[in-house]
Protein backbone atom coordinates (compact mmCIF):
# COMPACT_ATOMS: atom_id res chain seq x y z
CA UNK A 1 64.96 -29.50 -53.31
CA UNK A 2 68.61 -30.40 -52.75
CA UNK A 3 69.28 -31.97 -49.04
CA UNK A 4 72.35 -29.97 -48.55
CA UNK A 5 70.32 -26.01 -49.19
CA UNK A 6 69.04 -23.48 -46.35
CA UNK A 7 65.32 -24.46 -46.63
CA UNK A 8 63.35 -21.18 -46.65
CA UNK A 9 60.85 -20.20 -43.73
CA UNK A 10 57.44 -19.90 -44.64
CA UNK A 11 54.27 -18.81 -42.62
CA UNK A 12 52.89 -22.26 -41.07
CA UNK A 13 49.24 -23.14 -42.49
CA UNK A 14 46.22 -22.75 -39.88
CA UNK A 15 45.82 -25.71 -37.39
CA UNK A 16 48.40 -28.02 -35.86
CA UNK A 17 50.17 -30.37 -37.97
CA UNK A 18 51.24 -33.97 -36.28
CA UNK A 19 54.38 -32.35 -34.33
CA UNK A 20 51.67 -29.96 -32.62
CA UNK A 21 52.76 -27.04 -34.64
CA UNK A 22 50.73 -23.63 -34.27
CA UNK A 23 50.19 -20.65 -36.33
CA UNK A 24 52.12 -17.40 -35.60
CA UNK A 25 50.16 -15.64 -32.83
CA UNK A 26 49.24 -12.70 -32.51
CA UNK A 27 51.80 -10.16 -32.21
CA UNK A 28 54.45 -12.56 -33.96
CA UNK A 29 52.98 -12.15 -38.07
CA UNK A 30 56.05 -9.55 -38.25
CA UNK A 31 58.91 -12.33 -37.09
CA UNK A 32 58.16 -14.13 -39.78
CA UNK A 33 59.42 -12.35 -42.71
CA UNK A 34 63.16 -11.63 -40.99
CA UNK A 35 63.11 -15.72 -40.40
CA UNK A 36 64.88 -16.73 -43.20
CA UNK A 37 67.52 -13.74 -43.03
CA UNK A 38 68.28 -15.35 -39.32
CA UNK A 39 68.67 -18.90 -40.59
CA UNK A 40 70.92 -17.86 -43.41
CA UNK A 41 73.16 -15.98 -40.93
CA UNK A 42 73.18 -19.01 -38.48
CA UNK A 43 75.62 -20.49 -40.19
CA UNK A 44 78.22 -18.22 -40.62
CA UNK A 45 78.34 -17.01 -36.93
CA UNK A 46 78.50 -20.71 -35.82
CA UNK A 47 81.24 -21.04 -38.11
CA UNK A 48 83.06 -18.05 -36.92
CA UNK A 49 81.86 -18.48 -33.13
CA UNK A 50 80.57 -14.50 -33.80
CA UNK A 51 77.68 -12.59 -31.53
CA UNK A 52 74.57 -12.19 -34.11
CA UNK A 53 74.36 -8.70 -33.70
CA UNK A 54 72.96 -8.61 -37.07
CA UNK A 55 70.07 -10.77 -36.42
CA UNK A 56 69.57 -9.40 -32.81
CA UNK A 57 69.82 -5.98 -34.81
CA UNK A 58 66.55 -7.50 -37.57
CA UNK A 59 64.40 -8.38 -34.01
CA UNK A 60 64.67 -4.98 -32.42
CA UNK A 61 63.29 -3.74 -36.19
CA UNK A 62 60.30 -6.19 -35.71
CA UNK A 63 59.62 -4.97 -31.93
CA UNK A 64 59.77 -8.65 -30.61
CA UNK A 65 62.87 -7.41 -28.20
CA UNK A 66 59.73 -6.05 -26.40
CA UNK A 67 57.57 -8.34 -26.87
CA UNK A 68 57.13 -9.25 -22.84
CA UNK A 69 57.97 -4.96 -21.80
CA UNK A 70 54.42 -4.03 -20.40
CA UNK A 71 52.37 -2.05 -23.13
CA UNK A 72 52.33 1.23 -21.02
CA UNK A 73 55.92 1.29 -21.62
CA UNK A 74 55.29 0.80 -25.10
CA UNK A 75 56.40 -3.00 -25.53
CA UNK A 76 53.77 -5.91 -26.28
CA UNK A 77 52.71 -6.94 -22.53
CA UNK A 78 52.81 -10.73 -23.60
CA UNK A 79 52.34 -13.56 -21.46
CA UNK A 80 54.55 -16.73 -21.66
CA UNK A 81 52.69 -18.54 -24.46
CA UNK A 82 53.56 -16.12 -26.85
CA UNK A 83 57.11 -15.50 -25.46
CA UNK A 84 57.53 -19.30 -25.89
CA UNK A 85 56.20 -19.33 -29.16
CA UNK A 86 58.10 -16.38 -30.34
CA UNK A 87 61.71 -17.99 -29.04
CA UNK A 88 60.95 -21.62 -30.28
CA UNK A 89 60.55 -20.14 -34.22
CA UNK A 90 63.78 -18.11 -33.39
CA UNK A 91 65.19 -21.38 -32.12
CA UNK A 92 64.21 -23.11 -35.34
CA UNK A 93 66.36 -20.36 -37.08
CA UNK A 94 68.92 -19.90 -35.31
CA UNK A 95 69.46 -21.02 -31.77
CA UNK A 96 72.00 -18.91 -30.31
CA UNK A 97 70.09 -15.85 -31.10
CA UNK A 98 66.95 -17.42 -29.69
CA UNK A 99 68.97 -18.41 -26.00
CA UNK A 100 69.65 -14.43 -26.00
CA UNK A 101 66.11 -13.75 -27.00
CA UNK A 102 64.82 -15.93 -24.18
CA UNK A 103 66.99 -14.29 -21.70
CA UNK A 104 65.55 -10.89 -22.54
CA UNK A 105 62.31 -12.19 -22.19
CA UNK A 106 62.80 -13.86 -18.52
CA UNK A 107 64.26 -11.04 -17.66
CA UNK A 108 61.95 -8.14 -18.77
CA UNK A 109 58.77 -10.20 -17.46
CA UNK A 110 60.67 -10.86 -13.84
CA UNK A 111 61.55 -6.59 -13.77
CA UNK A 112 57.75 -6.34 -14.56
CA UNK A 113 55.79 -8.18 -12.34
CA UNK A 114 59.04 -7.62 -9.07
CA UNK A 115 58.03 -4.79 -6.65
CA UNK A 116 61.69 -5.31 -5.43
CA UNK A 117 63.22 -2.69 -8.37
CA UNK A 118 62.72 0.88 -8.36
CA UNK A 119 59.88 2.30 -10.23
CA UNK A 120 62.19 4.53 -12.24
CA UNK A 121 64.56 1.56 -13.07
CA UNK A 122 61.60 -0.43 -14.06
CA UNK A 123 60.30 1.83 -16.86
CA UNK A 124 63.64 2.86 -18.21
CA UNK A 125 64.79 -0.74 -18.69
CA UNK A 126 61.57 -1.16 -20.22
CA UNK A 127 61.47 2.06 -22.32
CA UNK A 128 65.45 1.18 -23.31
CA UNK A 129 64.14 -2.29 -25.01
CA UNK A 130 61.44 -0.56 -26.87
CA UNK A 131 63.19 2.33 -28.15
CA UNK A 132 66.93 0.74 -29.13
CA UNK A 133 66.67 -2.96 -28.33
CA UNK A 134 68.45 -3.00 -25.55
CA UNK A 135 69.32 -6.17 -24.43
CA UNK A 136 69.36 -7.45 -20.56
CA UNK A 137 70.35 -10.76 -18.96
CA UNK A 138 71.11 -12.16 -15.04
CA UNK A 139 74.96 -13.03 -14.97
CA UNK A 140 75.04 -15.63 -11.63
CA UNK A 141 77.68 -18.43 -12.39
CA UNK A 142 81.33 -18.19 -11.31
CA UNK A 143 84.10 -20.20 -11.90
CA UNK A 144 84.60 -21.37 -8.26
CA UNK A 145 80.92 -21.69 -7.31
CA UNK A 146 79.11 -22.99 -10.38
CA UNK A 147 75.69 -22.23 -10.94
CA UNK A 148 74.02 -20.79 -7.31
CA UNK A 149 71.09 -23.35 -7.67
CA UNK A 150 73.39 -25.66 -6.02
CA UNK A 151 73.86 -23.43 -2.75
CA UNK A 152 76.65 -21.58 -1.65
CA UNK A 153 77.86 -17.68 -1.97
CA UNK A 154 78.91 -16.01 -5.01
CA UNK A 155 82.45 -14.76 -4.72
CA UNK A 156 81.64 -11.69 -6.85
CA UNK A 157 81.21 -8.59 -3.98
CA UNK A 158 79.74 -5.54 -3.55
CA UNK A 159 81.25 -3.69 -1.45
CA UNK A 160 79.40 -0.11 -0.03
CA UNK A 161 81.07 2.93 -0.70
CA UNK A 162 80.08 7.01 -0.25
CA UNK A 163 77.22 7.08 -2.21
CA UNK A 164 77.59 3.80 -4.52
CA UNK A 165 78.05 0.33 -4.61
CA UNK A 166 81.60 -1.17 -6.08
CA UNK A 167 81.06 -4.68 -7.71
CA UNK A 168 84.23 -6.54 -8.00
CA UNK A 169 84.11 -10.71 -9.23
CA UNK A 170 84.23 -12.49 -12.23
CA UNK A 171 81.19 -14.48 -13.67
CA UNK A 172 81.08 -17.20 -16.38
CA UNK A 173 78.79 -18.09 -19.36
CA UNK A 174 77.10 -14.92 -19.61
CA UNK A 175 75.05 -15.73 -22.68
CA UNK A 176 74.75 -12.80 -24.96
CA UNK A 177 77.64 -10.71 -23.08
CA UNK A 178 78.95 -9.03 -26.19
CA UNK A 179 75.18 -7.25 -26.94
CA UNK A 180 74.38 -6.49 -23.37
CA UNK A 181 73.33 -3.43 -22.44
CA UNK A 182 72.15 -3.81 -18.68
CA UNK A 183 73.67 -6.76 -16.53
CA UNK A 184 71.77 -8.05 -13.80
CA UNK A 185 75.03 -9.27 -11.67
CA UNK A 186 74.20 -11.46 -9.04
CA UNK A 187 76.77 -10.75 -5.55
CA UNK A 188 77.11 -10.62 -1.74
CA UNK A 189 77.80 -7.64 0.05
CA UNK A 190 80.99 -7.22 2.26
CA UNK A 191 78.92 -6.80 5.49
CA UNK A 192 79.30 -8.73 8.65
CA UNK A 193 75.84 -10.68 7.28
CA UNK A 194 76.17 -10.55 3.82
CA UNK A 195 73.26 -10.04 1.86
CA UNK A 196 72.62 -11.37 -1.54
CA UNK A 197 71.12 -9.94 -4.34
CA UNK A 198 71.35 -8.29 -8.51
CA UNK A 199 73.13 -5.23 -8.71
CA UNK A 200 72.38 -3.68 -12.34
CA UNK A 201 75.73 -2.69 -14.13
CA UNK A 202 75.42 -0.83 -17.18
CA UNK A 203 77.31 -2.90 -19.59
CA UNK A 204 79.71 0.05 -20.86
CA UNK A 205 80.75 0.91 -17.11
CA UNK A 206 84.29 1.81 -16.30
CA UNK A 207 85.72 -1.90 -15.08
CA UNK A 208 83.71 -4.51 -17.02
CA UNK A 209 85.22 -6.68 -19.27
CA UNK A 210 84.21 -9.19 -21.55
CA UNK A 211 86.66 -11.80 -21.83
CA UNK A 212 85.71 -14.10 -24.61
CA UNK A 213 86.25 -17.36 -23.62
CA UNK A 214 83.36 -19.27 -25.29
CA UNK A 215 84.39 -21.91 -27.65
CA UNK A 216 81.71 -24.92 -26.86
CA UNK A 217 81.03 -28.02 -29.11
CA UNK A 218 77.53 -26.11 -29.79
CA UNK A 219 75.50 -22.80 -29.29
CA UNK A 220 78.87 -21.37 -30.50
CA UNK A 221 77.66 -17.68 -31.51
CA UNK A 222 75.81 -17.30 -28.28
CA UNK A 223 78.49 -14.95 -26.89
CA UNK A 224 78.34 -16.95 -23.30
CA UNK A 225 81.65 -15.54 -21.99
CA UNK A 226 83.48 -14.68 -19.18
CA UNK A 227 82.59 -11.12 -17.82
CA UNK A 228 85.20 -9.56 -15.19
CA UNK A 229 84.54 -6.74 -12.86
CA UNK A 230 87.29 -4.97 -11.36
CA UNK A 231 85.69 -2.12 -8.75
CA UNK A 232 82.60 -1.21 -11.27
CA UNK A 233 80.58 1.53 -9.23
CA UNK A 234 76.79 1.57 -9.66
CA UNK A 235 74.15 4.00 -7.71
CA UNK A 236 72.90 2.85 -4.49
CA UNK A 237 69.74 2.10 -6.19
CA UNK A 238 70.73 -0.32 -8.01
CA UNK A 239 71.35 -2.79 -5.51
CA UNK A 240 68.06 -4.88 -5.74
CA UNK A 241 66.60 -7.75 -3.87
CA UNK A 242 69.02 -7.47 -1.41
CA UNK A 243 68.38 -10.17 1.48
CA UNK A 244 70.05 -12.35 3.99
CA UNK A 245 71.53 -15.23 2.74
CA UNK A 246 69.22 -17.75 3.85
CA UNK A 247 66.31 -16.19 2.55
CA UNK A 248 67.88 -15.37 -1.51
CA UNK A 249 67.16 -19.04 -2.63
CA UNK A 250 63.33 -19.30 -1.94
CA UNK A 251 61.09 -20.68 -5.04
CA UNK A 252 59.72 -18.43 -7.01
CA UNK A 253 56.57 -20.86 -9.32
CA UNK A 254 56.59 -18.16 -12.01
CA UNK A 255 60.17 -16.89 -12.30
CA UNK A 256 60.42 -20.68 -12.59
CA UNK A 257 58.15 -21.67 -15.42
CA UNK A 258 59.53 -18.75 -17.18
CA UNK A 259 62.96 -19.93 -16.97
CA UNK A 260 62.66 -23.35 -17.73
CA UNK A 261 60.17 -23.53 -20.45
CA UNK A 262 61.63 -20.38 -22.74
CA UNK A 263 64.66 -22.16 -22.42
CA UNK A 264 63.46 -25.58 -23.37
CA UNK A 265 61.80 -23.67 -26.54
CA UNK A 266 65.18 -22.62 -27.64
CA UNK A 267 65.90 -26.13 -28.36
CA UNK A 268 62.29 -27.56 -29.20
CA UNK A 269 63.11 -25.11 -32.26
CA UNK A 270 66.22 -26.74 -32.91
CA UNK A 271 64.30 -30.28 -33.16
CA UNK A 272 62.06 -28.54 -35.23
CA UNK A 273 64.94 -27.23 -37.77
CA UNK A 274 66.48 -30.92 -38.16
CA UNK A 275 63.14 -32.21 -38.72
CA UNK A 276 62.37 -29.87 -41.44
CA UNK A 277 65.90 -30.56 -42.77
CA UNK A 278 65.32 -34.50 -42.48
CA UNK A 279 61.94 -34.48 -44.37
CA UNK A 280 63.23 -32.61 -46.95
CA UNK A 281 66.16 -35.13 -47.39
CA UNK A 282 63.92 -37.95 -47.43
CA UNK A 283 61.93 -36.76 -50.08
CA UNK A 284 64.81 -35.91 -52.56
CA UNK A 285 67.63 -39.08 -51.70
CA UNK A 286 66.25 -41.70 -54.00
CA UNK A 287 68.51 -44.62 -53.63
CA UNK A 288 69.84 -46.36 -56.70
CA UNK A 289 69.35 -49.95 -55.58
CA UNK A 290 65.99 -48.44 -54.34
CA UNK A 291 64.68 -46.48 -57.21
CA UNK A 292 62.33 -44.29 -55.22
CA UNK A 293 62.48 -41.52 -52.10
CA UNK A 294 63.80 -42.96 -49.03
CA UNK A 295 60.43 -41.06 -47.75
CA UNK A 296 58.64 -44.54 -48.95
CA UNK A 297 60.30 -47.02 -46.46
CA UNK A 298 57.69 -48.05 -44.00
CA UNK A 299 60.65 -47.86 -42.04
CA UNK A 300 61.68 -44.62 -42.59
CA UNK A 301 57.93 -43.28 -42.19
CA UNK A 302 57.92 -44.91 -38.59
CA UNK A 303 61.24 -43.30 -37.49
CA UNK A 304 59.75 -39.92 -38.52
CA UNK A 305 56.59 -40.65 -36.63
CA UNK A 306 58.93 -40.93 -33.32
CA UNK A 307 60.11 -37.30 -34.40
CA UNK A 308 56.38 -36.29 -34.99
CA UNK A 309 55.58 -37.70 -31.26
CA UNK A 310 58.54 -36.15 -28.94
CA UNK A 311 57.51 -32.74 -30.50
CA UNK A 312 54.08 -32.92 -30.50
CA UNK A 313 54.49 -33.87 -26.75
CA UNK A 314 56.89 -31.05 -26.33
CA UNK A 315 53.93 -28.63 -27.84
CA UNK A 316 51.33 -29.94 -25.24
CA UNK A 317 53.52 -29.77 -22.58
CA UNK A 318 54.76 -26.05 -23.28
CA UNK A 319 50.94 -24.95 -24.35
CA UNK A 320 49.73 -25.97 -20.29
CA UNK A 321 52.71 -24.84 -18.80
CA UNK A 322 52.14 -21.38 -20.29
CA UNK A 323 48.20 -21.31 -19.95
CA UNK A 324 48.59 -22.28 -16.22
CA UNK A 325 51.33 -19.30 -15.95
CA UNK A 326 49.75 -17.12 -17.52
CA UNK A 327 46.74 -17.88 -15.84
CA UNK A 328 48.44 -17.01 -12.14
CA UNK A 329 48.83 -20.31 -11.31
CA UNK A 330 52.21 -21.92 -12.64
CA UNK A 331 53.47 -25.02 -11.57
CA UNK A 332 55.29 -25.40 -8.46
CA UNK A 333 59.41 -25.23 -8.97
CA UNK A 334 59.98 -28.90 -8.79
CA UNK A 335 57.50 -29.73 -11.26
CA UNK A 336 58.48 -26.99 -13.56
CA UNK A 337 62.39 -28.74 -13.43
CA UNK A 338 60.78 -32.01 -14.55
CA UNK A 339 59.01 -30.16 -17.40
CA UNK A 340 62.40 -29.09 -18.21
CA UNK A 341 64.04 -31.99 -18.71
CA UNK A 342 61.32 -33.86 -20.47
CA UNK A 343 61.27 -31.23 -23.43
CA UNK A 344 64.88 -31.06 -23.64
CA UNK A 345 64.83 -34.64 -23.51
CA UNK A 346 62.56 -34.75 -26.10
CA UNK A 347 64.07 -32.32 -28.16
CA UNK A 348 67.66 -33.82 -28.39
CA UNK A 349 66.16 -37.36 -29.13
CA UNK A 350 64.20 -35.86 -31.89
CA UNK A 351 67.37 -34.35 -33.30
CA UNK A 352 69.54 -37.68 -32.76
CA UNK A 353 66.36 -39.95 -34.64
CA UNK A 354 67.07 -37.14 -37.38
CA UNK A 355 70.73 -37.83 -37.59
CA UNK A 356 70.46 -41.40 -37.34
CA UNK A 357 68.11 -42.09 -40.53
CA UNK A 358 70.37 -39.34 -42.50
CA UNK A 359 73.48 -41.73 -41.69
CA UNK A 360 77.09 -39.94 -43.23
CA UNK A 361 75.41 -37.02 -44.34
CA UNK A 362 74.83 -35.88 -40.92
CA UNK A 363 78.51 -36.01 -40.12
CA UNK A 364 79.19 -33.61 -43.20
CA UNK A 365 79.88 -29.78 -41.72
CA UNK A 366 78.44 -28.52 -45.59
CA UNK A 367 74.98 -29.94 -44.11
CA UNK A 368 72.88 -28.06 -41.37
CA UNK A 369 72.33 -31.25 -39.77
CA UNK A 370 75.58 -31.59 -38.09
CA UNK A 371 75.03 -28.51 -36.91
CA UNK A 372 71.49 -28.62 -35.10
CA UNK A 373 73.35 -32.11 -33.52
CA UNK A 374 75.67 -30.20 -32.36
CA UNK A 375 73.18 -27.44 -30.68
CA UNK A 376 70.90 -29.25 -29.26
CA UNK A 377 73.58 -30.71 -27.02
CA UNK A 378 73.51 -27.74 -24.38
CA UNK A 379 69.91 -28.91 -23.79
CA UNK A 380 71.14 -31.23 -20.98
CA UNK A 381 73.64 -28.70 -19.62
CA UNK A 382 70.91 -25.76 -18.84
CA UNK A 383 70.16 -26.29 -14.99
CA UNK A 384 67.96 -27.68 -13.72
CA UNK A 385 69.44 -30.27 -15.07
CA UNK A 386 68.55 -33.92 -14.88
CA UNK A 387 69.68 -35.60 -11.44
CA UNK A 388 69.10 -32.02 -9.85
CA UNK A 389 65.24 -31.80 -10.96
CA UNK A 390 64.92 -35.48 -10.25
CA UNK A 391 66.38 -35.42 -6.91
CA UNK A 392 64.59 -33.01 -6.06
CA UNK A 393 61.01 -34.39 -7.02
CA UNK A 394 61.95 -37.90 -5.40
CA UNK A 395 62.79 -36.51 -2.06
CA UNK A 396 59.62 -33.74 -2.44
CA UNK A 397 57.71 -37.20 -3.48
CA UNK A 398 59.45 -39.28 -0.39
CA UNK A 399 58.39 -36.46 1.78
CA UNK A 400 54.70 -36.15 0.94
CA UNK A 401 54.52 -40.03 1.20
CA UNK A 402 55.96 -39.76 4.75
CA UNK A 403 53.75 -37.11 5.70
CA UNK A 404 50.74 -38.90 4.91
CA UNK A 405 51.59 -42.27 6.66
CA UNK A 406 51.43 -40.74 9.88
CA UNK A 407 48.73 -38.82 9.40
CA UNK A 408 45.63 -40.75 11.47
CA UNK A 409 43.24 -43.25 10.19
């Protein structure tokens, strides 16, 4: 097989292999076949920084846009194991579409399982995913505040008119903006206390704009742009959540483990693609001064048994993270950060051990290589990020060790 060709996407074998690979679920047998249709399409929207409607299109087909919609609204009901399964093989295909996939999947589970939206709300985003694919994701950063992990209050405002609310801001990296259907817009409210909370805008309102402004190193067809809102009015109802500042940034364990470990799978699927890219190389470069596979350097063999190791940690990490979630008892929000950054960790060094043993040939553009490189670079930039989820255990940590000094003997 030449190095340089779109390797195909076959069903995995039964068992795990080394890099703590697992069969398709349950539920997931019919992602497999549109795989391979996804990977070859990767390329071209990368290229062209285009929204993979096409492939997000081939997923609705397949049901997986529903895959965590509860089954009495007709989607699959499935837990985070499978999510993360499902969005790590999308990963391996193509990444962008797998970030958007994620984000429907955080988002329909969170609807699900919050008694803070309407009943009626509930079942028709639910029924709208099912039915067309319709696509949903949170849109909370803003040019002036950043992400609102770090504190502060969005500048984006709802403001309460004669029966509906007006939403008027401007919010930044809304991944998948182009496809969205529903936007979960996170803003305060023009009262003398504000309140914070999501106000659901239907993506084709009167006001919202998409103003394309994503051109990263990486992730480039994830269609993370700008989205503007000039006086967009929603129904009353659709103000949801809404609470007093001080009380919108409490942990949530679950929303947490969601979050961080579907989108840690995006990129574990990346690692995945340049280690199926790397083995394949190995096999087929034979040296001249060597006269056989580069795949037969004790060397080489070592350097893919590093690969082998940071994703078969990766699997074990993500397989108890979801069993403990899925089993009602996630890990707490701190220790679902450091989870985070471990497995995107992992997954970018597994990427750059790729790169390094295919030398030049992961610099060339014609390759695929250069292109999971350049992917799995966002893995860092996702919050929590590093110093923020480490921070935040060492002072938890600090705390707890206090605590207990002064306890009595």
């Amino acid at each position: 097989m030449n190095a340089g060709s779109t390797l195909a996407f076959q069903a995995p074998a039964l068992g795990h292999d080394a890099a703590g690979r697992t069969p398709v679920g349950p539920g997931l047998d019919r992602l497999t076949p549109v795989l391979n249709a996804i990977a070859q399409a990767a390329a071209r929207h990368d290229r062209d920084g285009s929204f993979p409607f096409d492939s997000i299109e081939r997923l609705h087909l397949t049901g997986i846009l529903s895959l965590t919609v509860p089954t009495a609204l007709g989607g699959g009901g499935g837990g985070l194991a499978l999510a993360a399964e499902a969005v790590a093989k999308v990963g391996e295909a193509c990444p962008a579409t797998a970030l958007v996939l994620a984000m429907q999947f955080i988002r329909q589970a969170a609807i699900a399982r919050s008694a803070a939206w309407p009943l009626e709300l509930r079942q028709r985003i639910g029924r709208d995913a099912v039915t067309s694919g319709a696509l949903i994701n949170v849109l909370r950063v803003e040019p002036e505040l950043g992400s609102p992990t770090h504190g502060g209050l969005p500048a984006t405002t709802a403001r309460l008119r004669v029966g509906h609310w007006s939403i008027t801001g401007r919010k930044r990296y809304a991944t998948g903006a182009p496809g969205l259907r529903w936007m979960e817009v996170l803003a305060r409210t023009d009262e003398d206390v504000p309140r914070i909370g999501n106000f659901l805008v239907p993506a084709d309102s009167s006001g919202v704009e998409v103003v394309e402004t994503w051109n990263h190193l990486g992730m480039r067809a994830s269609g993370s742009h700008d989205v503007v809102f000039a006086d967009v009015a929603v129904p009353l109802d659709h103000g949801i959540g809404l609470v007093p500042a001080a009380e919108w940034s409490r942990p949530d364990a679950t929303q947490s483990a969601w979050s961080t470990t579907l989108v840690a799978a995006v990129y574990t699927g990346v690692a995945h693609a340049a280690r199926r890219w790397i083995l394949g190389f190995l096999h087929d470069r034979v040296p001249g001064s060597l006269g056989a596979p580069l795949a037969t350097l004790p060397r080489v063999q070592e350097a893919v048994g590093e690969i082998e190791a940071l994703l078969a940690a990766n699997a074990r990490i993500t397989e108890a993270v979801a069993f403990a979630t899925d089993s009602g008892h996630p890990p707490t929000t701190a220790e679902s950060s450091l989870h985070k950054v471990t497995l995107a960790e992992n997954a970018v060094r597994a990427v750059e051990r790729a790169v390094s043993l295919a030398g030049n040939h992961a610099h060339d553009r014609a390759l695929p290589l250069e292109r999971h490189w350049r992917d799995v670079q966002a893995a860092r930039v996702h919050v929590p990020t590093a110093d923020a989820a480490h921070l935040a255990a060492g002072r938890l940590a600090l705390s707890h060790s206090q605590a207990s000094r002064n306890l009595p003997a």
